[in-house]
C-alpha atoms as a PDB file:
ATOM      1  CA  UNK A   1     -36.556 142.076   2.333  1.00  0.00           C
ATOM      2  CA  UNK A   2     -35.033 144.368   1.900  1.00  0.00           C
ATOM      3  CA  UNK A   3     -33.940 141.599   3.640  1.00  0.00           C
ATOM      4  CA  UNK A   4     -33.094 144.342   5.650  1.00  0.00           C
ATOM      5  CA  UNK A   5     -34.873 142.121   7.136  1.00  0.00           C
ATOM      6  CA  UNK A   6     -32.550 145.090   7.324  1.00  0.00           C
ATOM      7  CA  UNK A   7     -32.168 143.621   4.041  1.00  0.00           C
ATOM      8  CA  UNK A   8     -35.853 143.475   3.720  1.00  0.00           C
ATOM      9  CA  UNK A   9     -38.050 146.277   3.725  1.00  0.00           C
ATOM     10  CA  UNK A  10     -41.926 144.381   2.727  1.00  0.00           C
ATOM     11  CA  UNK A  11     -44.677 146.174   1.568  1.00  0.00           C
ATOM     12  CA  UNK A  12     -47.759 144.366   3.487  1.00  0.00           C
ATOM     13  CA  UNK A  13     -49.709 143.933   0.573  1.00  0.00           C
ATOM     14  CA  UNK A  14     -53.244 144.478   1.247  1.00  0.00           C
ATOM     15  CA  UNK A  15     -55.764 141.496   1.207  1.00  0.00           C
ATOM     16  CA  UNK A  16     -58.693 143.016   1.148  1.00  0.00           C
ATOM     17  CA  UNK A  17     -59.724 143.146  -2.739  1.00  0.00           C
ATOM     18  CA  UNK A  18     -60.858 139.633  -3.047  1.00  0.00           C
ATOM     19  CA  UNK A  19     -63.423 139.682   0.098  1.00  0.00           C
ATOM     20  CA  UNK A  20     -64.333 143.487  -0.025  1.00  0.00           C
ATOM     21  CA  UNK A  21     -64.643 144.576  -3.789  1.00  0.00           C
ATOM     22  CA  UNK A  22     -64.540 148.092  -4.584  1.00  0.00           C
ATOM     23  CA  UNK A  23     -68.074 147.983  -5.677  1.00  0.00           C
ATOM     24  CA  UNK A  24     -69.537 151.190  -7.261  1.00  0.00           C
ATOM     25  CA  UNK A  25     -71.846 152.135  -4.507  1.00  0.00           C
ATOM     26  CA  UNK A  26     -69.242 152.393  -2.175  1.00  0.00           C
ATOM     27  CA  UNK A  27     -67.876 155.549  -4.317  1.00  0.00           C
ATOM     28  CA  UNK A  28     -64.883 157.436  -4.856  1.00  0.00           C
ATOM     29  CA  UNK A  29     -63.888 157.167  -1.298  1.00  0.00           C
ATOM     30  CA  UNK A  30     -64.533 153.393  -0.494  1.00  0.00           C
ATOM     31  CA  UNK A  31     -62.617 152.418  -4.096  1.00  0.00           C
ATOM     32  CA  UNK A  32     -59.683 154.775  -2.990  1.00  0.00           C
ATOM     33  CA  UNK A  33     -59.608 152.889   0.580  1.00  0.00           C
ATOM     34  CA  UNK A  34     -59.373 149.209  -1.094  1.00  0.00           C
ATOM     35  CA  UNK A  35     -57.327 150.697  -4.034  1.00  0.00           C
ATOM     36  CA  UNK A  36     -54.398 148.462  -4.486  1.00  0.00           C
ATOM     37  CA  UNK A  37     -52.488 151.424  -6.079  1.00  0.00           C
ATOM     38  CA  UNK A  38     -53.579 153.965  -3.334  1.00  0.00           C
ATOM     39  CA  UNK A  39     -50.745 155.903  -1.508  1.00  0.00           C
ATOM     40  CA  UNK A  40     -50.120 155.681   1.958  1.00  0.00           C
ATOM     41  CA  UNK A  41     -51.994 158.848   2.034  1.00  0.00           C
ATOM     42  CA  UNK A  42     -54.288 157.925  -0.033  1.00  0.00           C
ATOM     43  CA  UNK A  43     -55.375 155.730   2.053  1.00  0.00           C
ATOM     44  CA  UNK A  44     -55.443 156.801   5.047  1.00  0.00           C
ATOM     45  CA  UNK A  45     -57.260 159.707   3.999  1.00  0.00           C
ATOM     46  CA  UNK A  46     -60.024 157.533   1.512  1.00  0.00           C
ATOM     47  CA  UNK A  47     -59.987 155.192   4.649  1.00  0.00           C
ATOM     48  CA  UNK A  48     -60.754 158.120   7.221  1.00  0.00           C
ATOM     49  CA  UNK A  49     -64.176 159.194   4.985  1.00  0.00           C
ATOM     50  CA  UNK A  50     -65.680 155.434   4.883  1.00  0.00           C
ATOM     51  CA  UNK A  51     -65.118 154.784   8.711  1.00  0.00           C
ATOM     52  CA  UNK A  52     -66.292 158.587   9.661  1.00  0.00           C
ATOM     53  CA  UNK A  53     -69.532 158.178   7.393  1.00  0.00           C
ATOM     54  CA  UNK A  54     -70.904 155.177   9.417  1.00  0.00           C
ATOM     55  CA  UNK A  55     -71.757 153.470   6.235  1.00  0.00           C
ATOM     56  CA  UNK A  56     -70.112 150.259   6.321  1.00  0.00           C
ATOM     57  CA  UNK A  57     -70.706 147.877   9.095  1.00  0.00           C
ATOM     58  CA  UNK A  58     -69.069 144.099   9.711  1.00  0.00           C
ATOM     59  CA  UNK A  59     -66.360 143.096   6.920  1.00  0.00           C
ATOM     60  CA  UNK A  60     -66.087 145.955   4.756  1.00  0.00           C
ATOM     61  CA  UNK A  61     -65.757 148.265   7.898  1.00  0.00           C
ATOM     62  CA  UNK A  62     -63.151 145.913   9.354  1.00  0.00           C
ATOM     63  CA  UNK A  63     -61.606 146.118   6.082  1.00  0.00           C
ATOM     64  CA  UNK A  64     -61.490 150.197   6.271  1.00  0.00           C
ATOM     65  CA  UNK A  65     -59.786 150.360   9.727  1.00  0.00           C
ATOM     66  CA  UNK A  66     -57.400 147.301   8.324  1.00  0.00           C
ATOM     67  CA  UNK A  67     -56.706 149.528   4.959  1.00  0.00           C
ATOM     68  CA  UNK A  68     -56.319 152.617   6.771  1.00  0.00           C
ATOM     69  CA  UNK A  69     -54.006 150.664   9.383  1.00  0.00           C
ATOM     70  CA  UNK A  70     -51.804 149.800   6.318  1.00  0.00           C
ATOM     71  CA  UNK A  71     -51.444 153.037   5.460  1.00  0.00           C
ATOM     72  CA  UNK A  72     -50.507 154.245   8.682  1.00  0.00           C
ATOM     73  CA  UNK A  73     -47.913 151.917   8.704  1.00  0.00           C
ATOM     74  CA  UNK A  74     -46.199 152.250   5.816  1.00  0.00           C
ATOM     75  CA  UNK A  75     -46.323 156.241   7.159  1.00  0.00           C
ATOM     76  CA  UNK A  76     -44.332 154.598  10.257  1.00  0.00           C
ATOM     77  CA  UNK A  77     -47.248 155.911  12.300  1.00  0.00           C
ATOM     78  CA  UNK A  78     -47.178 152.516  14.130  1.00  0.00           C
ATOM     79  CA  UNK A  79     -48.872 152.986  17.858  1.00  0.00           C
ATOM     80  CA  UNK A  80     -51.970 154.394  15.435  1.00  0.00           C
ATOM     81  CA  UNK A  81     -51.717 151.625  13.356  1.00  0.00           C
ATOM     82  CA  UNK A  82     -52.036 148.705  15.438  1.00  0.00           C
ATOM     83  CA  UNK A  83     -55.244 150.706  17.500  1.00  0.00           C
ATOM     84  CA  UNK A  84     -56.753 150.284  13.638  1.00  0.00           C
ATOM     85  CA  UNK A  85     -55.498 146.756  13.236  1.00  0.00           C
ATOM     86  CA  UNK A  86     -57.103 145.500  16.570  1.00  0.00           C
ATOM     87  CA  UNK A  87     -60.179 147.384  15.611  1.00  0.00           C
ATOM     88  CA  UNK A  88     -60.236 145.361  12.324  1.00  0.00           C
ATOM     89  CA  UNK A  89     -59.891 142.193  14.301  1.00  0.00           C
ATOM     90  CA  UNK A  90     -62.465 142.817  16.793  1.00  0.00           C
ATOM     91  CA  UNK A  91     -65.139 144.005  14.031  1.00  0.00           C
ATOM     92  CA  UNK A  92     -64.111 140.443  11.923  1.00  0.00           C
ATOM     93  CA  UNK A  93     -61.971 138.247  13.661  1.00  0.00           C
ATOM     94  CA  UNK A  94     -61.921 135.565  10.705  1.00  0.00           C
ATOM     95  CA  UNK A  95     -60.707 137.951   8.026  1.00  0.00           C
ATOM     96  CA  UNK A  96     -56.466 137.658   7.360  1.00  0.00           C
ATOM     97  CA  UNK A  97     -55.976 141.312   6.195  1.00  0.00           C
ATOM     98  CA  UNK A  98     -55.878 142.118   9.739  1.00  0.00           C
ATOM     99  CA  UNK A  99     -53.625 139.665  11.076  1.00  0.00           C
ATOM    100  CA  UNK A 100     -51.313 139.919   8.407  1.00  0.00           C
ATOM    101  CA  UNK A 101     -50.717 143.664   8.401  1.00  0.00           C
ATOM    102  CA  UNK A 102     -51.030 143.218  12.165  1.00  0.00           C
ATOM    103  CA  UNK A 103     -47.902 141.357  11.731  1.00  0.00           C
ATOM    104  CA  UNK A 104     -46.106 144.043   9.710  1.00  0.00           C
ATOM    105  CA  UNK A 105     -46.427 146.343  12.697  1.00  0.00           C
ATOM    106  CA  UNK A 106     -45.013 143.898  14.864  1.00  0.00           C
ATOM    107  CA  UNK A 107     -41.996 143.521  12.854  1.00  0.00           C
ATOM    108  CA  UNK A 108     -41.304 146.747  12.407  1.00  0.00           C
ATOM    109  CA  UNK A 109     -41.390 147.099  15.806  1.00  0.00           C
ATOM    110  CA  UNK A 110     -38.752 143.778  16.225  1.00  0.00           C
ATOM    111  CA  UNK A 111     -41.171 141.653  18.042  1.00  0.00           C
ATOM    112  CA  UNK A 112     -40.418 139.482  16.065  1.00  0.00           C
ATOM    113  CA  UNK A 113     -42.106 136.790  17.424  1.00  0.00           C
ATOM    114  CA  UNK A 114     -45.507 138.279  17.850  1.00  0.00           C
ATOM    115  CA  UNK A 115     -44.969 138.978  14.213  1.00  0.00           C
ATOM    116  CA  UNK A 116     -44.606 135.247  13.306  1.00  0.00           C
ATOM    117  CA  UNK A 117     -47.709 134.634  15.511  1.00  0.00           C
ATOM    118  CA  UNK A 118     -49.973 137.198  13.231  1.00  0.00           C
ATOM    119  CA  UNK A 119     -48.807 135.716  10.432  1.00  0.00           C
ATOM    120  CA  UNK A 120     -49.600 131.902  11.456  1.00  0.00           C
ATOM    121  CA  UNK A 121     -53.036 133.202  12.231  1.00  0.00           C
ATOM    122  CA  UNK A 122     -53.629 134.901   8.826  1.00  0.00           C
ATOM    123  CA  UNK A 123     -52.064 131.993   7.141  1.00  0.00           C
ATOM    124  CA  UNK A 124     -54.761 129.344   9.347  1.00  0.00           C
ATOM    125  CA  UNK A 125     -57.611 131.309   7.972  1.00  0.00           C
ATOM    126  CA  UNK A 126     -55.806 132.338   4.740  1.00  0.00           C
ATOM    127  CA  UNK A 127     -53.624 129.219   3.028  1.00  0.00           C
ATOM    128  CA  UNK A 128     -53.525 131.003  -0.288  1.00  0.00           C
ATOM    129  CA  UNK A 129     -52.295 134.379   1.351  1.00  0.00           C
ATOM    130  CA  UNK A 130     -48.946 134.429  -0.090  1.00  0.00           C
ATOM    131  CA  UNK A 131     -47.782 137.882   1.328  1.00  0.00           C
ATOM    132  CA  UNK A 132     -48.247 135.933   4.765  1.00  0.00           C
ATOM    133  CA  UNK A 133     -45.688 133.465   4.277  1.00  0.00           C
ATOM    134  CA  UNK A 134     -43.303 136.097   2.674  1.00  0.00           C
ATOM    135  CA  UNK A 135     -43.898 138.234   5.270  1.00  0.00           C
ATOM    136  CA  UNK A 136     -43.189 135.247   8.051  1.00  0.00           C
ATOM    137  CA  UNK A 137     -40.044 134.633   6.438  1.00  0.00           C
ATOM    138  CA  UNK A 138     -38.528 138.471   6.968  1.00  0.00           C
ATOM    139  CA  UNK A 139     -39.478 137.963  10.802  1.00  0.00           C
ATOM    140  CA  UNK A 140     -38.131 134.233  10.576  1.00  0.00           C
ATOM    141  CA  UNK A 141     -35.210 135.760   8.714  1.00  0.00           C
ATOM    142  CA  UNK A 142     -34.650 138.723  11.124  1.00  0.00           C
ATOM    143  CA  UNK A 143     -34.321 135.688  14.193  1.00  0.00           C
ATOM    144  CA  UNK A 144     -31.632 133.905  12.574  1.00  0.00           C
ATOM    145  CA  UNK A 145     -33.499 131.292  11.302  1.00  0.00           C
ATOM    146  CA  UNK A 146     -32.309 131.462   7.575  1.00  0.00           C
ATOM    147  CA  UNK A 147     -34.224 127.993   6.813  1.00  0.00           C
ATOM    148  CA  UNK A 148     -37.347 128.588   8.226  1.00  0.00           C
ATOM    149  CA  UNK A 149     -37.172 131.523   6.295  1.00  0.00           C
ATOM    150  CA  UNK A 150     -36.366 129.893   2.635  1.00  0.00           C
ATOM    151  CA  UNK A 151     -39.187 127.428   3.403  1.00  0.00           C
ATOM    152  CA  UNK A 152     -41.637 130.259   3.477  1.00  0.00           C
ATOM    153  CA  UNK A 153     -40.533 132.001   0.640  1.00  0.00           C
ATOM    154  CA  UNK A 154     -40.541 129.097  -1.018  1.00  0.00           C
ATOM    155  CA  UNK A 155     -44.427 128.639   0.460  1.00  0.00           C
ATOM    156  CA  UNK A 156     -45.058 132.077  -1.360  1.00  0.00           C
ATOM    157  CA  UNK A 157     -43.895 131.672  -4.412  1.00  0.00           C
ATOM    158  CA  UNK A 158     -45.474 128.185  -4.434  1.00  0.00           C
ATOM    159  CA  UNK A 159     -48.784 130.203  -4.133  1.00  0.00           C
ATOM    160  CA  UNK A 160     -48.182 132.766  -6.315  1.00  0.00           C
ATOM    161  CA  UNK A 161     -45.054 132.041  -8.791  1.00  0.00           C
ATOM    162  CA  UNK A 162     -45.268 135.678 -10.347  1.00  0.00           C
ATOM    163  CA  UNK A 163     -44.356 136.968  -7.030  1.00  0.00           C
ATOM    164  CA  UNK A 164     -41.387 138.979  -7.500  1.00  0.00           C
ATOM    165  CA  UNK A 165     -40.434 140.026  -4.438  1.00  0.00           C
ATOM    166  CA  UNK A 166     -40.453 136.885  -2.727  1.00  0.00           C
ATOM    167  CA  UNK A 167     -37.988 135.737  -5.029  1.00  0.00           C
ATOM    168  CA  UNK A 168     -35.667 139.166  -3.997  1.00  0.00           C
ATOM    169  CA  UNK A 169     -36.277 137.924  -0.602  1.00  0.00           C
ATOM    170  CA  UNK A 170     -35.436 134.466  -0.913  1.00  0.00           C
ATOM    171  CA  UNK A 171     -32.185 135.474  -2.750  1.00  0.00           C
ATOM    172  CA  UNK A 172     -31.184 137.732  -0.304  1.00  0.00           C
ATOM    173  CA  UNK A 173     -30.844 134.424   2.345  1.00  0.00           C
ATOM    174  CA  UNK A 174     -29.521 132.913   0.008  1.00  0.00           C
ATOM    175  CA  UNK A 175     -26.670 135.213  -0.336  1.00  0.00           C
ATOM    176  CA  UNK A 176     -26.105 135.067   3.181  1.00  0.00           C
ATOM    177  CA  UNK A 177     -25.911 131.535   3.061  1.00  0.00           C
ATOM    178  CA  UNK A 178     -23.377 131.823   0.399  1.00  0.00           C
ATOM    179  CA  UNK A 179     -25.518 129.919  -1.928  1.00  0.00           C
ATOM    180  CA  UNK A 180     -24.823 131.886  -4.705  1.00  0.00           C
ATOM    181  CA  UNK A 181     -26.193 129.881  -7.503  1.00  0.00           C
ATOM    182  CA  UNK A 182     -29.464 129.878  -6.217  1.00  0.00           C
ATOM    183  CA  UNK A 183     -29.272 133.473  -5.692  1.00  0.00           C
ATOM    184  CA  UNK A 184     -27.807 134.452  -9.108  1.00  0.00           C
ATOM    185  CA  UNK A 185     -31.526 132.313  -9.920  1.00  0.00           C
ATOM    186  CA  UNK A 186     -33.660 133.815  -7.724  1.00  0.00           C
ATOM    187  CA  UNK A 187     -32.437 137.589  -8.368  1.00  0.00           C
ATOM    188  CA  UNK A 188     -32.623 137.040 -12.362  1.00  0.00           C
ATOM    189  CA  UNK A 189     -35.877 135.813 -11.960  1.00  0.00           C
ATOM    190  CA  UNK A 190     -36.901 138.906  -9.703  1.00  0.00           C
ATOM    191  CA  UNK A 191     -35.372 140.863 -12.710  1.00  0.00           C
ATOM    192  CA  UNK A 192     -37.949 139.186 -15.052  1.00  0.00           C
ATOM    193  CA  UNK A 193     -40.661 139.870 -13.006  1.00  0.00           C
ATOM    194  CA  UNK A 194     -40.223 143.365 -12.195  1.00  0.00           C
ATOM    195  CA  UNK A 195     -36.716 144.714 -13.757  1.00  0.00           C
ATOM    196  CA  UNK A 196     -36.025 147.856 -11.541  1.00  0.00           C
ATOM    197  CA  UNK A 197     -33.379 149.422  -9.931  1.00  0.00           C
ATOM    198  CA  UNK A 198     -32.721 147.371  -6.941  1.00  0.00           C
ATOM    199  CA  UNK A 199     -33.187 143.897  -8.720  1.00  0.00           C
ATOM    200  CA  UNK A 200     -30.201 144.800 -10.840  1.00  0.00           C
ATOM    201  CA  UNK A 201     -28.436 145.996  -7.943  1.00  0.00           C
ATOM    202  CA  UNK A 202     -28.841 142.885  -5.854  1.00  0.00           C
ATOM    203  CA  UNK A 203     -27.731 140.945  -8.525  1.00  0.00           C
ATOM    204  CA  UNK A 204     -24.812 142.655  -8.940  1.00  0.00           C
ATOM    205  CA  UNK A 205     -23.751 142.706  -5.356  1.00  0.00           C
ATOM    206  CA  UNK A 206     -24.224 139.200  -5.480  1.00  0.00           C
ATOM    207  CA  UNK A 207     -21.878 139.249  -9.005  1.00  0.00           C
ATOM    208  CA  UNK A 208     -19.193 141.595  -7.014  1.00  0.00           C
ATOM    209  CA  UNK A 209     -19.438 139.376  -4.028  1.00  0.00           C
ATOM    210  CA  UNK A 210     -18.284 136.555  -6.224  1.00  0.00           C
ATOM    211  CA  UNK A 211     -15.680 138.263  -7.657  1.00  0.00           C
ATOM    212  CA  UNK A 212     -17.251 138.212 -11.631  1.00  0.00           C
ATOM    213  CA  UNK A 213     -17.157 142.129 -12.024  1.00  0.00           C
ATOM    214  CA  UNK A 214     -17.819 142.717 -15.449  1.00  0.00           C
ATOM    215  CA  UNK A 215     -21.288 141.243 -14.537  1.00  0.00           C
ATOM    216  CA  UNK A 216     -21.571 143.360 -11.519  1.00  0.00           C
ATOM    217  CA  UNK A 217     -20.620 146.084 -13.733  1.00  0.00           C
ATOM    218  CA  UNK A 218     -22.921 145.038 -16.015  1.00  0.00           C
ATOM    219  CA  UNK A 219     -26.084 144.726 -13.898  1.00  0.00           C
ATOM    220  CA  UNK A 220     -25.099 148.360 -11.905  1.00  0.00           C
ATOM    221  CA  UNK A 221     -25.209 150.075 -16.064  1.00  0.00           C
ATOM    222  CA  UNK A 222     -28.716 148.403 -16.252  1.00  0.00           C
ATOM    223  CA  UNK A 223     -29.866 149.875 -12.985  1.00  0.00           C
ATOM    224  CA  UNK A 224     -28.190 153.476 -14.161  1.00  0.00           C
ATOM    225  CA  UNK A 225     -30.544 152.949 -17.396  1.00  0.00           C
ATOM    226  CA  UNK A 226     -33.667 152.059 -15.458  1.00  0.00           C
ATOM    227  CA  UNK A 227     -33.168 155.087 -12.704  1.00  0.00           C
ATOM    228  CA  UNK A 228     -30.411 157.368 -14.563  1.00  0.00           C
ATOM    229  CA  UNK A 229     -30.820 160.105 -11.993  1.00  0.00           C
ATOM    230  CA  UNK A 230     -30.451 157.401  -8.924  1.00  0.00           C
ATOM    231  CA  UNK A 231     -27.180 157.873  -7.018  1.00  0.00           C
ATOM    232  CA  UNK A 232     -27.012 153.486  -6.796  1.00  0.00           C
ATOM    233  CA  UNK A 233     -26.259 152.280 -10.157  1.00  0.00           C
ATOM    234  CA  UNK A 234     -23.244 154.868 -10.507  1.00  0.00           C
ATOM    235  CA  UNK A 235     -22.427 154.348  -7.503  1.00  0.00           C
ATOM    236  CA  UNK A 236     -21.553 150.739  -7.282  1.00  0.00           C
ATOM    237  CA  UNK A 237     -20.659 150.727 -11.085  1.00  0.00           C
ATOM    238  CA  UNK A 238     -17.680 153.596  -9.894  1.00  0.00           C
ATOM    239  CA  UNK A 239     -16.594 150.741  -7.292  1.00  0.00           C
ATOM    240  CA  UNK A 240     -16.263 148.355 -10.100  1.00  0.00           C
ATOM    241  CA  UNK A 241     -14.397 150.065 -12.346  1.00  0.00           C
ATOM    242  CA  UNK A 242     -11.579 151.272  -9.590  1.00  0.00           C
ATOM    243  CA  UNK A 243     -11.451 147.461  -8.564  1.00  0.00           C
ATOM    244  CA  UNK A 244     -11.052 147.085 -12.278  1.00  0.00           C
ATOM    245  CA  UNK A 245      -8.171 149.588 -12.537  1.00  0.00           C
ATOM    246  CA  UNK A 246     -10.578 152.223 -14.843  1.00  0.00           C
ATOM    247  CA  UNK A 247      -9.771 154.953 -13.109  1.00  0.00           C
ATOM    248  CA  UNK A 248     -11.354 157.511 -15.229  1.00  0.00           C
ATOM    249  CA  UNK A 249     -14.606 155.634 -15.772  1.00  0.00           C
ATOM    250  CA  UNK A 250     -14.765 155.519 -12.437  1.00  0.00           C
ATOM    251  CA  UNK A 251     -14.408 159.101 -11.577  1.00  0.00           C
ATOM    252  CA  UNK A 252     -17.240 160.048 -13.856  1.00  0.00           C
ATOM    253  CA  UNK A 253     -19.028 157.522 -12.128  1.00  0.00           C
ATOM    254  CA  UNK A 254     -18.685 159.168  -8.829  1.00  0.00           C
ATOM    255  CA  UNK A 255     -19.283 162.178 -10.843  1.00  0.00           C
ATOM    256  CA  UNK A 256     -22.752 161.481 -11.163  1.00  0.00           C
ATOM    257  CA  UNK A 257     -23.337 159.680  -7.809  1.00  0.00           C
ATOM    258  CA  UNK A 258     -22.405 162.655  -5.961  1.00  0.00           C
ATOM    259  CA  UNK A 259     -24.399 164.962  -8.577  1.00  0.00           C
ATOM    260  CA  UNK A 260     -27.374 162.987  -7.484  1.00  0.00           C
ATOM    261  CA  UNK A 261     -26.627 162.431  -4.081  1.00  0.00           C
ATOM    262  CA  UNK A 262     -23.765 164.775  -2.705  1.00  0.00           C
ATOM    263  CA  UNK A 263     -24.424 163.605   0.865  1.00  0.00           C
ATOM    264  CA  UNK A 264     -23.252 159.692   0.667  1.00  0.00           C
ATOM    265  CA  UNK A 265     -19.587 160.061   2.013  1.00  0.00           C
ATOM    266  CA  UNK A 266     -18.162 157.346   0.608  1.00  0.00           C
ATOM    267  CA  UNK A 267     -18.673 158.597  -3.077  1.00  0.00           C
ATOM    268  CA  UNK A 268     -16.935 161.145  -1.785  1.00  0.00           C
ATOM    269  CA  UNK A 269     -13.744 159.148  -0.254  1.00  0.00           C
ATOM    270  CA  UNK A 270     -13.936 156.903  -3.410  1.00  0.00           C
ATOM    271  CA  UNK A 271     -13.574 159.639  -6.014  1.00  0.00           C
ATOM    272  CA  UNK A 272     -10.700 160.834  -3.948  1.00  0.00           C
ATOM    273  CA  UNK A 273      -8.901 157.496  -4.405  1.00  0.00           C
ATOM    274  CA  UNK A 274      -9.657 157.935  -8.279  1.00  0.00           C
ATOM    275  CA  UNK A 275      -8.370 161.523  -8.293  1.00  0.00           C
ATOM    276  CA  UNK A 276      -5.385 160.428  -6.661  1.00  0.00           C
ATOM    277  CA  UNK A 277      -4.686 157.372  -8.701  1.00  0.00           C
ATOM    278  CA  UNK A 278      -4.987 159.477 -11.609  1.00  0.00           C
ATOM    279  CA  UNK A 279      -2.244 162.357  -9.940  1.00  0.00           C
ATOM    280  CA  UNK A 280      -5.193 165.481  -9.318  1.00  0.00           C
ATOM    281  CA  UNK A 281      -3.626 165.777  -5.638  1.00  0.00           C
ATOM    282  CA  UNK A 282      -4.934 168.871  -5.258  1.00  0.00           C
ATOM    283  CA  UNK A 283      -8.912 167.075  -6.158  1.00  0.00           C
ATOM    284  CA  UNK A 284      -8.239 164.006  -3.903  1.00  0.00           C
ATOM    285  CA  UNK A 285      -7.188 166.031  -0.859  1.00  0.00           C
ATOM    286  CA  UNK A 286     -10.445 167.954  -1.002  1.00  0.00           C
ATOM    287  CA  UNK A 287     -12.426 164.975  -1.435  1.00  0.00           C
ATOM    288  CA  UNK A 288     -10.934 163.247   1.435  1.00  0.00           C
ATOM    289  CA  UNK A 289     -11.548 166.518   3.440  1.00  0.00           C
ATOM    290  CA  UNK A 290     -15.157 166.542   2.125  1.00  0.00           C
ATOM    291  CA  UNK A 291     -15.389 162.788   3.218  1.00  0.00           C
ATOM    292  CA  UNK A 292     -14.237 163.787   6.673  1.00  0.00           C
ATOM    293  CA  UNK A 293     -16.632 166.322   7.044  1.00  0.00           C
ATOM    294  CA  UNK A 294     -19.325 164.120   6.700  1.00  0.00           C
ATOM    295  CA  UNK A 295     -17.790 161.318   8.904  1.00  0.00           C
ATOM    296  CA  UNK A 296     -15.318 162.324  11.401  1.00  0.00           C
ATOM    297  CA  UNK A 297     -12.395 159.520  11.941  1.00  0.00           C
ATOM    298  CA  UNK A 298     -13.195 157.776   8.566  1.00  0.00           C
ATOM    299  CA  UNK A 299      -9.911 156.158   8.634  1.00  0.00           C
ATOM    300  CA  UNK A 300      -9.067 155.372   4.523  1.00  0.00           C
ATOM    301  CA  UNK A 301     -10.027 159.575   4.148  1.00  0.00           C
ATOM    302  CA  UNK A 302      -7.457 159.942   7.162  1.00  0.00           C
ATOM    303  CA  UNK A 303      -4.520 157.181   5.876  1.00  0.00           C
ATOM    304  CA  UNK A 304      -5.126 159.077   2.220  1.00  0.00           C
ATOM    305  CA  UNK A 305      -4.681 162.363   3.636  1.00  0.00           C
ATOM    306  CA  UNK A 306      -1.331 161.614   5.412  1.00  0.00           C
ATOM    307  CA  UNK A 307      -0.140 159.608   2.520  1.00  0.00           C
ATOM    308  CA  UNK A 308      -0.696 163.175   0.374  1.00  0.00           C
ATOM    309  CA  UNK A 309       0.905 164.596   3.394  1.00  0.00           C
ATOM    310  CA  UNK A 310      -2.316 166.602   4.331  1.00  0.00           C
ATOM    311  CA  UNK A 311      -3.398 165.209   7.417  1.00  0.00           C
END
């Protein structure tokens, strides 16, 4: 998700492998376009070669213009996309790929509901196509319907139980239902799966959001080991500590977060309120100025500035 669902951001996995193998006389390009590790670029590129040689006819070159339109769309290059996706579906009509990255388009363009109809039609021809129910339950998610949702996450990972991300996603509504225990579950087991840096951050917001810090704390350290030069982890860890009343651990925190990514403004506001806590006036005031610059009318920068008589 990141269920950015605005939480969710999917990757529409591609379904082509199991119907359209990469077999060896398709060469380099054809195993590049049906490459499960393949770039965006990659892709779209590999994809470009098999569809301009006019070597592939029926399913395999549906599956090219349904590859290629997954890497367009993960390039946000959407309009293009879906011209390659309806391509696909006129070439093969019966094959899911299509319809389910068809649907990924569709979300990311919020219509939200032609989404969930792509999806229903790669699922009908498709009942094992786990990314399709995931993928139904951002678009379910992203109209408010927070059940419908679960239930297909739950359909994913009932279909494929390694499936990390549908666990993330599932957590993530179950957060917003305030459900934490099952999404304490649902994050550790996306941590099992696939331990990076966002599956220890999600599991610490949900740790802050309960109020257990030193397990927030704990889980934002492990994503600063996994992704050490990521701005994240320190971050949310420098949060933690100030709540905590660590002052200094919390200023080298921010330290590092704004070392790594000197643009995010509240790093900025936050190491002023360490600065200040810990009497470097002089620090704070220029962080809260900094802060400012980057967001005009920030009002803790502006009440922190007049409190150091600044503003």
């Amino acid at each position: 998700m990141r269920v950015q669902l605005s939480l969710m951001a999917l990757l529409a996995m591609l379904a082509l492998t199991a119907t359209v193998p990469a077999v060896a006389e398709g060469g380099p390009a054809w195993e590049s376009c049906v490459g499960l590790t393949s770039t965006p670029d990659e892709l779209v590129k590999a994809c470009s070669t098999v569809i301009d040689s006019n070597s592939e006819t029926g399913r395999r070159l549906a599956g090219a213009y349904c590859n290629r339109g997954h890497g367009l769309t993960e390039k946000r290059e959407l309009d293009a996309a879906l011209s390659d996706l309806d391509e696909a579906v006129r070439l093969d009509p019966a094959h899911a790929c299509a319809y389910n990255n068809r649907g990924r388009v569709y979300s990311l363009k919020h219509n939200f509901d032609r989404a969930i109809a792509e999806y229903d039609q790669a699922i009908k021809l498709d009942p094992s196509m786990a990314i399709a129910y995931s993928n139904r339950g951002e678009s379910r998610y992203n109209k408010g319907d927070l059940d419908g949702a679960i239930a297909d996450f739950d359909a994913a990972i009932k279909r494929n139980p390694n499936y990390a991300t549908a666990y993330a996603n599932r957590g993530y509504v179950y957060a917003r239902k305030h459900d934490t225990a099952h999404a304490l579950a649902d994050f550790s087991m996306r941590i099992k799966l696939a331990p990076d840096l966002l599956a220890y951050i999600d599991r610490g917001n949900v740790y802050r959001d309960s109020e257990q810090l030193d397990r927030a704390a704990a889980d934002y350290g492990e994503a600063i080991r996994v992704a050490p030069t990521d701005a994240r982890g320190w971050r949310n860890r420098g949060m933690i500590r100030l709540h905590l009343g660590d002052n200094k651990g919390g200023l080298a925190d921010y330290d590092k977060a704004l070392e790594y990514d000197p643009a995010d403004v509240f790093s900025w506001n936050n190491r002023g309120q360490a600065k200040m806590r810990l009497g470097d006036v002089k620090g704070a005031i220029a962080d809260f100025r900094k802060a400012l610059e980057l967001k005009p009318g920030l009002q803790t920068a502006q009440d922190s500035l007049r409190r150091l008589g600044a503003l």
